[in-house]
Protein backbone atom coordinates (compact mmCIF):
# COMPACT_ATOMS: atom_id res chain seq x y z
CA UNK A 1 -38.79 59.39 -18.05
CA UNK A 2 -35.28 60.33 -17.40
CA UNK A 3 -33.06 59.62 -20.55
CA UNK A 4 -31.37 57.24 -18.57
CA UNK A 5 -33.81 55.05 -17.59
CA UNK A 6 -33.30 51.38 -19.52
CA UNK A 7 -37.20 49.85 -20.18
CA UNK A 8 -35.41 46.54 -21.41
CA UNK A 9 -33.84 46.51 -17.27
CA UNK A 10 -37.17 47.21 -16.28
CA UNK A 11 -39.16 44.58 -18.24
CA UNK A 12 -36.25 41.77 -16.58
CA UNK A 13 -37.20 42.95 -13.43
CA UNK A 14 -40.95 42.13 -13.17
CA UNK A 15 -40.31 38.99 -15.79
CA UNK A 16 -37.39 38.15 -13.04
CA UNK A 17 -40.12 37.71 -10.68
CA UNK A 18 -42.83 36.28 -12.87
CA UNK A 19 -39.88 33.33 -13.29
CA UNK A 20 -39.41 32.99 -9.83
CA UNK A 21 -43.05 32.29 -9.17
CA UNK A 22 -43.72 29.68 -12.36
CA UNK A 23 -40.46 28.03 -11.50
CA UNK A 24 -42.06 26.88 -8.18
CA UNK A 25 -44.80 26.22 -9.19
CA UNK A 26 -46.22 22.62 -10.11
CA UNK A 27 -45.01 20.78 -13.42
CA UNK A 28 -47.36 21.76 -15.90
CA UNK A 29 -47.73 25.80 -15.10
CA UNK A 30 -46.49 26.56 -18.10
CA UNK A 31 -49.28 24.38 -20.25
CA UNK A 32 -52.03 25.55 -18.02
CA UNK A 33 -50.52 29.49 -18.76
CA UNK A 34 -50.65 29.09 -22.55
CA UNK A 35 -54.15 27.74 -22.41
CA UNK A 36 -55.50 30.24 -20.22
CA UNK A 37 -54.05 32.94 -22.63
CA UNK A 38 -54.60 31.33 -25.49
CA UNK A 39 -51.08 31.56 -26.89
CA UNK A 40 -48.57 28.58 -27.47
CA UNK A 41 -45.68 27.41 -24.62
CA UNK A 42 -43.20 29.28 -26.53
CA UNK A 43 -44.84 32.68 -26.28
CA UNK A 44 -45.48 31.44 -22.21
CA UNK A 45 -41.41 30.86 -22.41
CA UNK A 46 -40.78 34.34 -23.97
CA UNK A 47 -42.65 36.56 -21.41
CA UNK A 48 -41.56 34.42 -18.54
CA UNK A 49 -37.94 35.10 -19.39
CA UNK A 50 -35.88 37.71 -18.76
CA UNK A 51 -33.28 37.48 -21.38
CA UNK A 52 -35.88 37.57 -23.90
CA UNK A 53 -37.26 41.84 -24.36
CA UNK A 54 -41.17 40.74 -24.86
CA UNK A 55 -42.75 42.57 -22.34
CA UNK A 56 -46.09 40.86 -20.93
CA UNK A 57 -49.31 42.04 -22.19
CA UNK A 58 -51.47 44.22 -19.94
CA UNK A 59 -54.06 42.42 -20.92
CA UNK A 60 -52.80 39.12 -19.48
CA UNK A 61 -51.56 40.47 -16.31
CA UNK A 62 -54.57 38.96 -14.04
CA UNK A 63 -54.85 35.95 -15.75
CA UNK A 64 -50.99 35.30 -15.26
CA UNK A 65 -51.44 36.34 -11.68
CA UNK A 66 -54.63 34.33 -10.96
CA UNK A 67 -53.28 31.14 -13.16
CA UNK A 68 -50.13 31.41 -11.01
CA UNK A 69 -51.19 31.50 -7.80
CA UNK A 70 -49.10 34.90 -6.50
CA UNK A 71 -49.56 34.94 -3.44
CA UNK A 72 -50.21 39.28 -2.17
CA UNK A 73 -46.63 39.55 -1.70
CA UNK A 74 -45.42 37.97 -5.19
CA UNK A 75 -48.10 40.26 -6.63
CA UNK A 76 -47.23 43.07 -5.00
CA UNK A 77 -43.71 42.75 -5.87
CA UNK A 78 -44.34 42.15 -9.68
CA UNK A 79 -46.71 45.03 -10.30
CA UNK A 80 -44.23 47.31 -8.28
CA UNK A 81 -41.62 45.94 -10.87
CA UNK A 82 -44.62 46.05 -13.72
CA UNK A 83 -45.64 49.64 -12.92
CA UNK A 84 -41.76 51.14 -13.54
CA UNK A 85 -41.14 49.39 -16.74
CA UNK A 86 -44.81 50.34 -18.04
CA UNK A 87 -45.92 53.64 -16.09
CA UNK A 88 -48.62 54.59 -18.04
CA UNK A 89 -50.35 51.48 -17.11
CA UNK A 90 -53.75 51.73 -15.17
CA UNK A 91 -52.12 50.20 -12.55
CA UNK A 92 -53.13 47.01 -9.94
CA UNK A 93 -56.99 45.87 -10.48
CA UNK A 94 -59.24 47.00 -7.81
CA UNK A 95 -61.79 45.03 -7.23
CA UNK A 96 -65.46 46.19 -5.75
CA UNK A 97 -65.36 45.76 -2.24
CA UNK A 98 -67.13 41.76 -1.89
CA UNK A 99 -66.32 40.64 -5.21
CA UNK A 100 -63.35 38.54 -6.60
CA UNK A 101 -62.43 36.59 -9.44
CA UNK A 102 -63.02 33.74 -11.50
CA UNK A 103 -60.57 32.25 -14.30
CA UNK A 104 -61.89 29.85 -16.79
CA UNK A 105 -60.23 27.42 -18.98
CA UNK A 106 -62.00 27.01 -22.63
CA UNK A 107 -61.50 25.04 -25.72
CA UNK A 108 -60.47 27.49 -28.37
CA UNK A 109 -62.62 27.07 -31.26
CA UNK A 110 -60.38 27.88 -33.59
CA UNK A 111 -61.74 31.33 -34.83
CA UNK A 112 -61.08 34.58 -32.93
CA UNK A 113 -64.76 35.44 -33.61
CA UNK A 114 -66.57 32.19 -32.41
CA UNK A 115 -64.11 32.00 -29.43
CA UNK A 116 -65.44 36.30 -28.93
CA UNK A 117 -68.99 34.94 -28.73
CA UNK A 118 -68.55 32.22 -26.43
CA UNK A 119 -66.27 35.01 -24.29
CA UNK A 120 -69.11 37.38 -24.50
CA UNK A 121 -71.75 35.15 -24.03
CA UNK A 122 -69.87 33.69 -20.32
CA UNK A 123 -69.71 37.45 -19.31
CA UNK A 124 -73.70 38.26 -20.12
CA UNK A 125 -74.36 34.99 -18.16
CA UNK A 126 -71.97 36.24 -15.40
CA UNK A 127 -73.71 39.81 -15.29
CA UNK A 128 -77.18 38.12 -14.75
CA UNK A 129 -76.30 36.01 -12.01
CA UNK A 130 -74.45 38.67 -10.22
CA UNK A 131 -77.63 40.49 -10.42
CA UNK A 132 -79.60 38.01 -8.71
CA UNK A 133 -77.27 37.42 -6.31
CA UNK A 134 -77.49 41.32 -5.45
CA UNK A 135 -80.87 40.94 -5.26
CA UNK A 136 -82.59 41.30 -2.02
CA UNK A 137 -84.64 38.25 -1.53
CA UNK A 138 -86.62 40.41 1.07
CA UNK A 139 -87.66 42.56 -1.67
CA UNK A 140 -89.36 39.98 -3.73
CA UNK A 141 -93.61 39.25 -2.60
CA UNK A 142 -93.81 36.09 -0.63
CA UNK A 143 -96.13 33.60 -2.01
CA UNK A 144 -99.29 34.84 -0.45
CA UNK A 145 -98.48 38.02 -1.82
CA UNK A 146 -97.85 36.27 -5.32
CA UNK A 147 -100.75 37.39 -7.84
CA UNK A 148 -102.81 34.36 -8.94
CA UNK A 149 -102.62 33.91 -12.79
């Protein structure tokens, strides 16, 4: 990073855009945002302002994204602005070629560790039915070939 280079300019920029998009979206955004991240409207407020320096998490990049709607040119936009204020940043998700993505909305219990387990368990569940799914159904015996118990 050149000495010049001002990360507080850089963080406006991609929040600039993350504003643009909430703003037009549907009353409520902002509530549906802070549940999905499990945070409060006033952190939502923070990261979805410019003015204010709190950068937005990595770790709530695609649930902002998917939560928002971007459409592929608001995305790519943001996480051109994203990627200059935070460079060392993995960069844009890729996803496996025939998959995509699913956001959920859940209570929070209250306690980081029950709300873990219930996270946990949803991904488990999500592994095993993305195995069947990539599961041949040619390669299973057809019911004459069934063994008889």
């Amino acid at each position: 990073m050149s000495p010049e280079f001002d990360r507080g300019a850089a963080v406006a920029a991609y929040k600039a855009v993350l504003k643009r998009v909430v703003d037009n979206r549907p009353s409520g955004t902002r509530h549906r945002l802070a549940i999905a991240l499990g945070t409060n409207r006033s952190f939502v407020s923070q990261i979805t302002n410019p003015a204010y320096a709190v950068p937005v998490p990595a770790g709530h990049v695609d649930t902002i994204l998917e939560v928002c709607h971007f459409t592929a040119t608001e995305r790519a936009e943001f996480y051109a602005a994203y990627f200059v204020a935070h460079p060392r940043s993995a960069g844009p998700p890729v996803a496996a070629a025939g998959t995509r993505t699913l956001v959920l909305t859940l209570p929070d219990r209250g306690d980081p560790r029950a709300n873990r387990r219930v996270d946990d368990a949803i991904r488990e569940i999500a592994r095993q039915i993305a195995r069947l799914a990539e599961t041949d159904p040619d390669d299973s015996p057809s019911p004459t070939e069934r063994p008889r118990p």
